[in-house]
N, C-alpha and C. Protein backbone atom coordinates (compact mmCIF):
# COMPACT_ATOMS: atom_id res chain seq x y z
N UNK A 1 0.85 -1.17 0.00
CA UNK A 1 0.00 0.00 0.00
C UNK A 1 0.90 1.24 0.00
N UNK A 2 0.29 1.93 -0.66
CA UNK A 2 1.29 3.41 -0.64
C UNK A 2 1.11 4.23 0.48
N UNK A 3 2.03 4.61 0.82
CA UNK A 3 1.36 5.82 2.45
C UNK A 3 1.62 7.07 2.02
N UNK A 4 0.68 8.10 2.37
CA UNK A 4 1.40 9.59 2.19
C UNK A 4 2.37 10.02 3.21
N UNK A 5 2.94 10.51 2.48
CA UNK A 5 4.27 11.64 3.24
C UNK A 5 3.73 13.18 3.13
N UNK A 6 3.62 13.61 4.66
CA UNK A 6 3.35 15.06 4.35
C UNK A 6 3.78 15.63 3.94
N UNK A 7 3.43 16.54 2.95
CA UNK A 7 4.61 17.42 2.04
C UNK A 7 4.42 17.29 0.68
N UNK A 8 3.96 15.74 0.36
CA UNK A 8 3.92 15.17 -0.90
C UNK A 8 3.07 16.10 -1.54
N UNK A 9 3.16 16.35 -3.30
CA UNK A 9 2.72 16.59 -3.89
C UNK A 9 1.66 15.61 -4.65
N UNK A 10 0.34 15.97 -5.37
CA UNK A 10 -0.59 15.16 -6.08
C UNK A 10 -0.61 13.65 -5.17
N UNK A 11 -0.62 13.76 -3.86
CA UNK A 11 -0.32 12.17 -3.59
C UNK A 11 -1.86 11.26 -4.44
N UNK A 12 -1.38 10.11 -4.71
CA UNK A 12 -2.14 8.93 -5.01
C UNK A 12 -1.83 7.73 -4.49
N UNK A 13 -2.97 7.01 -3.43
CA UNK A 13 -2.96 5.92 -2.18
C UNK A 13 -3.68 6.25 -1.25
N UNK A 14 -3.17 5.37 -0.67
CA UNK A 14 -4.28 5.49 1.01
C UNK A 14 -3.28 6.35 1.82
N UNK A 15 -4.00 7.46 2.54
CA UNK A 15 -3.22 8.08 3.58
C UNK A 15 -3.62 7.68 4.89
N UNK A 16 -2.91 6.70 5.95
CA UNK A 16 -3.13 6.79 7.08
C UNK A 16 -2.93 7.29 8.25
N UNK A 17 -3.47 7.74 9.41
CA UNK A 17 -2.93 8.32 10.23
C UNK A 17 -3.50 7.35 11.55
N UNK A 18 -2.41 7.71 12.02
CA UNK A 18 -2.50 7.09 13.51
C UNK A 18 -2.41 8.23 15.52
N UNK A 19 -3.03 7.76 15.96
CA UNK A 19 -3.03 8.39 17.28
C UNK A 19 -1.82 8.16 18.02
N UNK A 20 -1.16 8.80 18.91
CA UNK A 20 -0.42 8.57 19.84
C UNK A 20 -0.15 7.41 20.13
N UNK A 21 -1.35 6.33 20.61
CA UNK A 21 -1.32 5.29 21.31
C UNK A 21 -0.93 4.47 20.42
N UNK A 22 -1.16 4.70 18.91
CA UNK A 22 -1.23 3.65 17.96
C UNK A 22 -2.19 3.21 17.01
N UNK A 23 -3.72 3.92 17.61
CA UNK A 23 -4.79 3.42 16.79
C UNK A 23 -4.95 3.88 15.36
N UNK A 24 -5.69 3.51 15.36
CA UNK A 24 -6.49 4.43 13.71
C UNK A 24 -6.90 5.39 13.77
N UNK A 25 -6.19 6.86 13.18
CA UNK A 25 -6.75 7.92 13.26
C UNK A 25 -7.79 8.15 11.91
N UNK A 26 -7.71 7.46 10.88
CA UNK A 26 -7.78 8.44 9.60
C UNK A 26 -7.13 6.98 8.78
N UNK A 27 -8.39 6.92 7.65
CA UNK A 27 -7.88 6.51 6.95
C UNK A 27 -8.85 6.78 5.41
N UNK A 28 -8.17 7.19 4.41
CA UNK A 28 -8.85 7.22 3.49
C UNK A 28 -7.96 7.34 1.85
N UNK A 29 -8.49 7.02 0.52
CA UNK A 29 -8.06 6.84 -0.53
C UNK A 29 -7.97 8.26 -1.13
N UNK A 30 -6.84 8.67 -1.79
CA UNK A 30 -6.86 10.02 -2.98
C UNK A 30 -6.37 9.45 -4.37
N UNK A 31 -6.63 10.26 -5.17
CA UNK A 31 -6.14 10.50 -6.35
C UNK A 31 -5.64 11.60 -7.32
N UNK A 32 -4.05 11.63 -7.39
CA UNK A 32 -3.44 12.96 -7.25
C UNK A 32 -4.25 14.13 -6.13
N UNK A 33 -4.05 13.83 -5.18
CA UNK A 33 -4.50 14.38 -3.62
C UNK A 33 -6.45 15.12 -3.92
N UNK A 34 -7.28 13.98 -4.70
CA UNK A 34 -8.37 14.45 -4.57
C UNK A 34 -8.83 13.32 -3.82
N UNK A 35 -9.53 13.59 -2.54
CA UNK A 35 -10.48 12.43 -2.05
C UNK A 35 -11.25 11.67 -2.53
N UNK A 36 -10.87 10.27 -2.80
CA UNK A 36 -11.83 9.37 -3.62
C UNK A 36 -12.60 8.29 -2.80
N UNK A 37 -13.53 7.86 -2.71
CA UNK A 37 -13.99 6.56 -2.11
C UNK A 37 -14.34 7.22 -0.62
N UNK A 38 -14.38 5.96 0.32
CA UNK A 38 -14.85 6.18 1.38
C UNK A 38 -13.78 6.67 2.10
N UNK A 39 -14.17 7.46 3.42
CA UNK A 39 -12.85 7.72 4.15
C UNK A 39 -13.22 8.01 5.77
N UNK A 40 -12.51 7.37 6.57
CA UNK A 40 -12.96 7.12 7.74
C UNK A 40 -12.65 7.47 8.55
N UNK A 41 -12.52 8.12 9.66
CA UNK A 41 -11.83 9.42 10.71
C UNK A 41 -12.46 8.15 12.44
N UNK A 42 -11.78 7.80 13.16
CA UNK A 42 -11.79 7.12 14.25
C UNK A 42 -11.76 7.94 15.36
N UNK A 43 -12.51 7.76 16.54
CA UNK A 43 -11.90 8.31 17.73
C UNK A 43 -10.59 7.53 18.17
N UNK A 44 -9.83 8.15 19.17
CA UNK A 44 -8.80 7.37 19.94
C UNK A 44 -9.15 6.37 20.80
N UNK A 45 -10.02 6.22 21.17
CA UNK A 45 -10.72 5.08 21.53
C UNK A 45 -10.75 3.71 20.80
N UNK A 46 -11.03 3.97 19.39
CA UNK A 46 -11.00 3.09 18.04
C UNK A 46 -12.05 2.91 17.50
N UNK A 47 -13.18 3.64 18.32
CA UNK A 47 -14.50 4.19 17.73
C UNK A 47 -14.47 4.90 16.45
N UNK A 48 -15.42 4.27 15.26
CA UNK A 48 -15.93 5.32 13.93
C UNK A 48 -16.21 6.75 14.51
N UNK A 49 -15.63 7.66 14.20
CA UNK A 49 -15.82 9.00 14.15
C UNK A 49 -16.85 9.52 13.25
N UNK A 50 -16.59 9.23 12.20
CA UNK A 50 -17.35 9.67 11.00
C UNK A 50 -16.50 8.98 9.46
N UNK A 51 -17.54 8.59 8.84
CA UNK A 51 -17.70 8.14 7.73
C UNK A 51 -18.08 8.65 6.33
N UNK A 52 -17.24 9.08 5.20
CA UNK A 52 -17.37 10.04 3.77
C UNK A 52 -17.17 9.65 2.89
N UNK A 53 -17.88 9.53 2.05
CA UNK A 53 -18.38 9.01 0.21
C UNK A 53 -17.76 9.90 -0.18
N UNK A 54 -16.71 9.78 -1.12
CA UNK A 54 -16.34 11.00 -2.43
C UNK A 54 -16.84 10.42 -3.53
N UNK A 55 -16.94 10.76 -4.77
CA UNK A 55 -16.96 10.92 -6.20
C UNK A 55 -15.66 10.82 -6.40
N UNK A 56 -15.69 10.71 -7.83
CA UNK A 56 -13.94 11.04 -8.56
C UNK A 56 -13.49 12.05 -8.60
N UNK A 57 -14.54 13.53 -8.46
CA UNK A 57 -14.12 14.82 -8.61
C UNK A 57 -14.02 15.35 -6.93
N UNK A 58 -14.00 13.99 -6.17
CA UNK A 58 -13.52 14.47 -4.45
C UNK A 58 -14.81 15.31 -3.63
N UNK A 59 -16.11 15.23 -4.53
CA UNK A 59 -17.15 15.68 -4.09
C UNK A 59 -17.84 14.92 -2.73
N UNK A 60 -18.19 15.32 -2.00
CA UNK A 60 -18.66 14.53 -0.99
C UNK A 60 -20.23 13.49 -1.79
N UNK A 61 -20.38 12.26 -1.68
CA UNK A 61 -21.78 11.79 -2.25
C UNK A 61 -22.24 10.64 -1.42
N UNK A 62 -23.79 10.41 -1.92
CA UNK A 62 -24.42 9.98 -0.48
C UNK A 62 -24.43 10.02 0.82
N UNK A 63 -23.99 9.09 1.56
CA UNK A 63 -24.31 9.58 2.94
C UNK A 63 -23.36 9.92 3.73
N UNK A 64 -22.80 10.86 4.64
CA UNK A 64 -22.02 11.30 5.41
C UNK A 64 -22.95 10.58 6.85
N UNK A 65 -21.81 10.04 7.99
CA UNK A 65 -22.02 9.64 9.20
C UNK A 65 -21.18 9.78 10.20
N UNK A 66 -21.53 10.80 11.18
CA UNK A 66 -20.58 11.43 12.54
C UNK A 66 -21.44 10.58 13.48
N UNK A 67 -20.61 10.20 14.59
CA UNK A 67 -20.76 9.25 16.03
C UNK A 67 -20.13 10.42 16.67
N UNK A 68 -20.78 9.95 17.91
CA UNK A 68 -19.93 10.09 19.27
C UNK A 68 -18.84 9.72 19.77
N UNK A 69 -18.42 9.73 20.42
CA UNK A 69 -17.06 8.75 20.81
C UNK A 69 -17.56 7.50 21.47
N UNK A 70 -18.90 7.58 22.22
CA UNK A 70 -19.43 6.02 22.37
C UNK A 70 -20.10 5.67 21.22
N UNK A 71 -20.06 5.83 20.31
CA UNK A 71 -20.33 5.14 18.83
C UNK A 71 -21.93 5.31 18.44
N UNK A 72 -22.69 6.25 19.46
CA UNK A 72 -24.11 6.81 19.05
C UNK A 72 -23.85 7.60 17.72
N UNK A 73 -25.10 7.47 17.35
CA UNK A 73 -25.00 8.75 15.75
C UNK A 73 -24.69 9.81 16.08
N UNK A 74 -23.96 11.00 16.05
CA UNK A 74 -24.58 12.15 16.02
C UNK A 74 -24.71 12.86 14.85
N UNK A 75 -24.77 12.45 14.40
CA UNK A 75 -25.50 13.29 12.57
C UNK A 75 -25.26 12.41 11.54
N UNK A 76 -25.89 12.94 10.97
CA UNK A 76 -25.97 12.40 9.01
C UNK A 76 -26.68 12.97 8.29
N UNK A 77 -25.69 13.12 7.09
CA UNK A 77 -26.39 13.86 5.73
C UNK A 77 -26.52 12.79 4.92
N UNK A 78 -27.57 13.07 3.81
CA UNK A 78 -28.20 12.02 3.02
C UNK A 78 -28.22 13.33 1.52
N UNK A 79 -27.11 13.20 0.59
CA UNK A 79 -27.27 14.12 -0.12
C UNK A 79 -28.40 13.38 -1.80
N UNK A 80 -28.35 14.45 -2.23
CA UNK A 80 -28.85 14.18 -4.12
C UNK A 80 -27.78 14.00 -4.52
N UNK A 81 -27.45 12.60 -4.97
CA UNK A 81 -26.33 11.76 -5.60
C UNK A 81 -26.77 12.40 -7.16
N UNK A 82 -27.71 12.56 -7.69
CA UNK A 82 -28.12 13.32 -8.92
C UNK A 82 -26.89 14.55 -9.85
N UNK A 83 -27.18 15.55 -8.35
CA UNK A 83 -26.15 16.71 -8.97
C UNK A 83 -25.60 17.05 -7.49
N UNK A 84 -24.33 16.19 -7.22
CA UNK A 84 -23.63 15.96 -5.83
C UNK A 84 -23.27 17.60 -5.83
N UNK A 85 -22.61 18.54 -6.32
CA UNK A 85 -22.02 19.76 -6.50
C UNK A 85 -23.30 20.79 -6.24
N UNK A 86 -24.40 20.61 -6.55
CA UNK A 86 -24.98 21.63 -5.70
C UNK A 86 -25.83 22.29 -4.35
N UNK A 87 -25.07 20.92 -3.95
CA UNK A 87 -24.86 20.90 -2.48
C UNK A 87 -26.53 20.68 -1.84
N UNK A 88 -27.08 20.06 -2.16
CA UNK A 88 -28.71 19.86 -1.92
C UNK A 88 -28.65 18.46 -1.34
N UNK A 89 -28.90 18.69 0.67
CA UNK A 89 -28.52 17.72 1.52
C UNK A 89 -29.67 17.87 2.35
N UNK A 90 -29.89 16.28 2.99
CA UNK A 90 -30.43 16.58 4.33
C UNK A 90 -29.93 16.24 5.60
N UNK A 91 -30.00 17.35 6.74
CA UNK A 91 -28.84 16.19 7.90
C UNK A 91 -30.04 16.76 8.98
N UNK A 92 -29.31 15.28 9.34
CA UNK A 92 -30.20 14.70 11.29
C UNK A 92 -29.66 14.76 11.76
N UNK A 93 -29.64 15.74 12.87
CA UNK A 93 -28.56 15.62 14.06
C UNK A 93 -29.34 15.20 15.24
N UNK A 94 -28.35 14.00 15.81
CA UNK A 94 -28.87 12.94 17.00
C UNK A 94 -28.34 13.65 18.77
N UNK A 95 -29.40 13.09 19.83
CA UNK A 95 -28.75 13.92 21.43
C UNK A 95 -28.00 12.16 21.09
N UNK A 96 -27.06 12.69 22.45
CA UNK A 96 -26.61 11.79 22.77
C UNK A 96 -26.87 10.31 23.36
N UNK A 97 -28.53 10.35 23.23
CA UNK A 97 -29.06 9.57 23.48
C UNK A 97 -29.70 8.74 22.64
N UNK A 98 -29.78 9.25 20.95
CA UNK A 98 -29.80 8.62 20.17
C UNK A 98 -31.24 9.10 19.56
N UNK A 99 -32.06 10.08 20.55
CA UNK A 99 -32.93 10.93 19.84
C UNK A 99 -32.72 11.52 18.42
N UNK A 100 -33.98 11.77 17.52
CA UNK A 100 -33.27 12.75 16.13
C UNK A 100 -33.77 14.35 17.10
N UNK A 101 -32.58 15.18 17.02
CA UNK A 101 -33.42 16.69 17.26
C UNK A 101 -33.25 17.77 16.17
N UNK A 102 -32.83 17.00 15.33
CA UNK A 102 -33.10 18.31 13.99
C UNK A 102 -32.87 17.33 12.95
N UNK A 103 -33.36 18.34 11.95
CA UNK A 103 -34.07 17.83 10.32
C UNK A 103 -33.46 19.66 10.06
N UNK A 104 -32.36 19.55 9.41
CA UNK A 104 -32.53 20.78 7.98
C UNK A 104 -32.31 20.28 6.65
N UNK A 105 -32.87 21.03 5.86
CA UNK A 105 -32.83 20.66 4.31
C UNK A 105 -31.71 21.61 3.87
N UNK A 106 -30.71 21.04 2.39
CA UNK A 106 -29.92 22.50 2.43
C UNK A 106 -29.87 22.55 0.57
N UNK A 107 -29.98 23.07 0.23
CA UNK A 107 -29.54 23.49 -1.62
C UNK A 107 -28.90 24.93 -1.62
N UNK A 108 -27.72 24.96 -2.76
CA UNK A 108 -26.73 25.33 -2.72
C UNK A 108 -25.68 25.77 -1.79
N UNK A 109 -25.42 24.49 -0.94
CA UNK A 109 -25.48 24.65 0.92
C UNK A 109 -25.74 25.80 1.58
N UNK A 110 -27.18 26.29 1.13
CA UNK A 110 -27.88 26.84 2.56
C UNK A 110 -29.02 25.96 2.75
N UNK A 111 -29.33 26.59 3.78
CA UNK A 111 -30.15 25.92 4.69
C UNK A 111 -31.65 26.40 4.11
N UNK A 112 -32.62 25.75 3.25
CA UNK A 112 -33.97 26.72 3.10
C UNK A 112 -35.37 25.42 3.70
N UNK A 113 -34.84 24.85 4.79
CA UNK A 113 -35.84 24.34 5.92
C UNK A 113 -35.14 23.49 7.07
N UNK A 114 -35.87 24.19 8.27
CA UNK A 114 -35.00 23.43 9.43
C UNK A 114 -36.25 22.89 10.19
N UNK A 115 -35.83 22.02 11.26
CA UNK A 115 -37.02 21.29 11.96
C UNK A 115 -36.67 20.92 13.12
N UNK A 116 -37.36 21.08 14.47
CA UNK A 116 -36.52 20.72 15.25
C UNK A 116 -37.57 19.96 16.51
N UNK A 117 -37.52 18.53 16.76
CA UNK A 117 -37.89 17.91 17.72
C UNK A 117 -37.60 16.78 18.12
N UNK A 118 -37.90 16.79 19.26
CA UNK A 118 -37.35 15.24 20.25
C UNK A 118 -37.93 14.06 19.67
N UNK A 119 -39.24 14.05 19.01
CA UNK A 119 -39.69 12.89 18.33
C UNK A 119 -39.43 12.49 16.65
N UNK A 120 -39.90 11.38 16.93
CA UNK A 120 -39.29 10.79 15.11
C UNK A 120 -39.82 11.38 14.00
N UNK A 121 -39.01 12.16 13.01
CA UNK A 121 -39.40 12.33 11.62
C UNK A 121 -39.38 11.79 10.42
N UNK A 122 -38.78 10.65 10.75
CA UNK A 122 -38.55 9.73 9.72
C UNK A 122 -39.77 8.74 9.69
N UNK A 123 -39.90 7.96 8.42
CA UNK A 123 -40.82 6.42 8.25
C UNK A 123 -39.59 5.64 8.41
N UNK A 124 -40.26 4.06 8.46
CA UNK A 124 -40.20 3.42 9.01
C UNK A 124 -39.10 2.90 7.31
N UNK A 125 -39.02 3.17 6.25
CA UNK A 125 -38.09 2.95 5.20
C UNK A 125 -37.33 3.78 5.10
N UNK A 126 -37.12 4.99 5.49
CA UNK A 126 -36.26 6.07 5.63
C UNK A 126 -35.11 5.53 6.60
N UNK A 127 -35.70 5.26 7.94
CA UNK A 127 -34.89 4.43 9.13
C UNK A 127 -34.25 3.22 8.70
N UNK A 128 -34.61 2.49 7.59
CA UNK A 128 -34.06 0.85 7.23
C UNK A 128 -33.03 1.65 6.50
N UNK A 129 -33.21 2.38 5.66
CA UNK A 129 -32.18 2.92 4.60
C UNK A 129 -30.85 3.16 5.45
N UNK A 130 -31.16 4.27 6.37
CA UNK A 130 -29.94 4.90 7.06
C UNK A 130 -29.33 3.37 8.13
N UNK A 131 -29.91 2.47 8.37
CA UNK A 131 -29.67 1.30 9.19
C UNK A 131 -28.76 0.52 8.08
N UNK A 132 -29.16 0.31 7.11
CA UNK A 132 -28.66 -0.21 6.14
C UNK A 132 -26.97 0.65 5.64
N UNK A 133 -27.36 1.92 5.48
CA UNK A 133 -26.06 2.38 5.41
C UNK A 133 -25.14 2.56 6.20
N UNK A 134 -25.32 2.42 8.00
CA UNK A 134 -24.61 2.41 8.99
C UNK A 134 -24.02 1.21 8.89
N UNK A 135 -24.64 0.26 8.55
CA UNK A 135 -24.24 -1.49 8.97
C UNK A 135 -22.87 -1.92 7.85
N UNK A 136 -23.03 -1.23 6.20
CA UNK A 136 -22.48 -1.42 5.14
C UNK A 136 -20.96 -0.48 5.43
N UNK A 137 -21.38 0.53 6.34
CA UNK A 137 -19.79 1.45 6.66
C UNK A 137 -19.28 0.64 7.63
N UNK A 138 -20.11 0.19 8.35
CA UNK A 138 -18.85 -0.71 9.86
C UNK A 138 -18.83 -1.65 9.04
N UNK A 139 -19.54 -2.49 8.05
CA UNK A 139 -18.85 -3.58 7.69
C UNK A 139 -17.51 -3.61 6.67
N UNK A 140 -17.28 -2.28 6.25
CA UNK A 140 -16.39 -2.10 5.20
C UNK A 140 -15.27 -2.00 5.89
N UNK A 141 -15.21 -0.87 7.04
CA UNK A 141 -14.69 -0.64 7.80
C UNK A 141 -13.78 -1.63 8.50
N UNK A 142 -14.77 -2.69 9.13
CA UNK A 142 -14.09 -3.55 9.98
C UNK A 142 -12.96 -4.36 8.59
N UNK A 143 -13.89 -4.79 7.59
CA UNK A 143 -13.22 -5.61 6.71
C UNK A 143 -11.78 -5.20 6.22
N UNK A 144 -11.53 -3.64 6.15
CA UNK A 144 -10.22 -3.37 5.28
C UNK A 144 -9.10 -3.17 6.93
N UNK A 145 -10.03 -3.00 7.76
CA UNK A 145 -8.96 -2.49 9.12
C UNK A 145 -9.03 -3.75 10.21
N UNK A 146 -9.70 -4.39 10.14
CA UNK A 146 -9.62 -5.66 11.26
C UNK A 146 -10.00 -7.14 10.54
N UNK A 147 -10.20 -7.21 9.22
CA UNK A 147 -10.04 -8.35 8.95
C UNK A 147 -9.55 -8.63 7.72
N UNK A 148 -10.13 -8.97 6.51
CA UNK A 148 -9.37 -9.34 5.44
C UNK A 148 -8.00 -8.31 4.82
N UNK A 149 -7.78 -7.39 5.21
CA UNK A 149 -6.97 -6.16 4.36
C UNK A 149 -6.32 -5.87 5.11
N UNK A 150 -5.14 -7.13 5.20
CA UNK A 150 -3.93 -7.28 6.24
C UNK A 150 -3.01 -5.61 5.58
N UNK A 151 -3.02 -5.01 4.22
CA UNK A 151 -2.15 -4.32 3.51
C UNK A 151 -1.80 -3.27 4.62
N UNK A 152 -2.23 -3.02 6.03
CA UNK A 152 -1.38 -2.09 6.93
C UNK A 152 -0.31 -2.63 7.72
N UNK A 153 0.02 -4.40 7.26
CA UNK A 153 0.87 -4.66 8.63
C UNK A 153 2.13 -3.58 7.72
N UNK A 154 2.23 -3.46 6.63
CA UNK A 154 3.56 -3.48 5.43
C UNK A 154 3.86 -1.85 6.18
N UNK A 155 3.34 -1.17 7.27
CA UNK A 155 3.37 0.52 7.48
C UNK A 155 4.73 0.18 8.38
């Protein structure tokens, strides 16, 4: 696997970073230094931090997912994979208890509807979707960093 060197120019590979202790800080794919693919930011703990879809043009697409450091949600955007660039998203931000307390809508990232309550705004296929996409990031996750995708012992 290729590692970046800070400093590098156009890097192309996986750049990893690590915490103090050793864990996984950061790990994610570029191409000539544009963010491609998924890319995964850990607490020091070794908790998912948050989870990011690029495009080839390093655009953020589909779903963005921030945790807590105890591994509750605390947000997610669900963008228009359609026309990723004009920034037309929706994000849920979660209490720490795993409540939703906001719903804003955003196109050309502003904000033109916000919503805000302790109870559920979602259906009951809206919730499978985002369940479905939480389960497919820890499973990717675990797969390239704790099981089949030995390619970090080589760091």
């Amino acid at each position: 696997m290729t590692q970046y060197q800070f400093g590098e120019p156009e890097f192309t590979g996986t750049r990893l970073e690590r915490w103090p202790n050793g864990a996984l800080k950061y790990r994610g794919e570029f191409n000539n230094d544009v963010p491609v693919g998924q890319h995964v930011a850990y607490w020091e703990n070794g908790v998912i931090a948050q989870v990011v879809w690029y495009n080839a043009q390093g655009i953020p697409v589909g779903a963005t997912v921030s945790f807590y450091e105890d591994g509750q949600k605390e947000f997610e955007e669900r963008r228009d994979d359609d026309e990723p660039s004009r920034g037309t998203y929706v994000r849920l931000s979660y209490s720490a208890e795993g409540e939703i307390m906001s719903r804003s809508s955003f196109v050309d990232f502003r904000v033109v509807e916000s919503w805000e309550s302790p109870s559920s705004i979602l259906d009951e296929e809206d919730e499978a979707m985002i369940d479905r996409i939480v389960a497919e990031a820890i499973a990717d996750v675990e797969k390239h960093v704790l099981g089949d995708d030995d390619s970090e012992d080589d760091e």
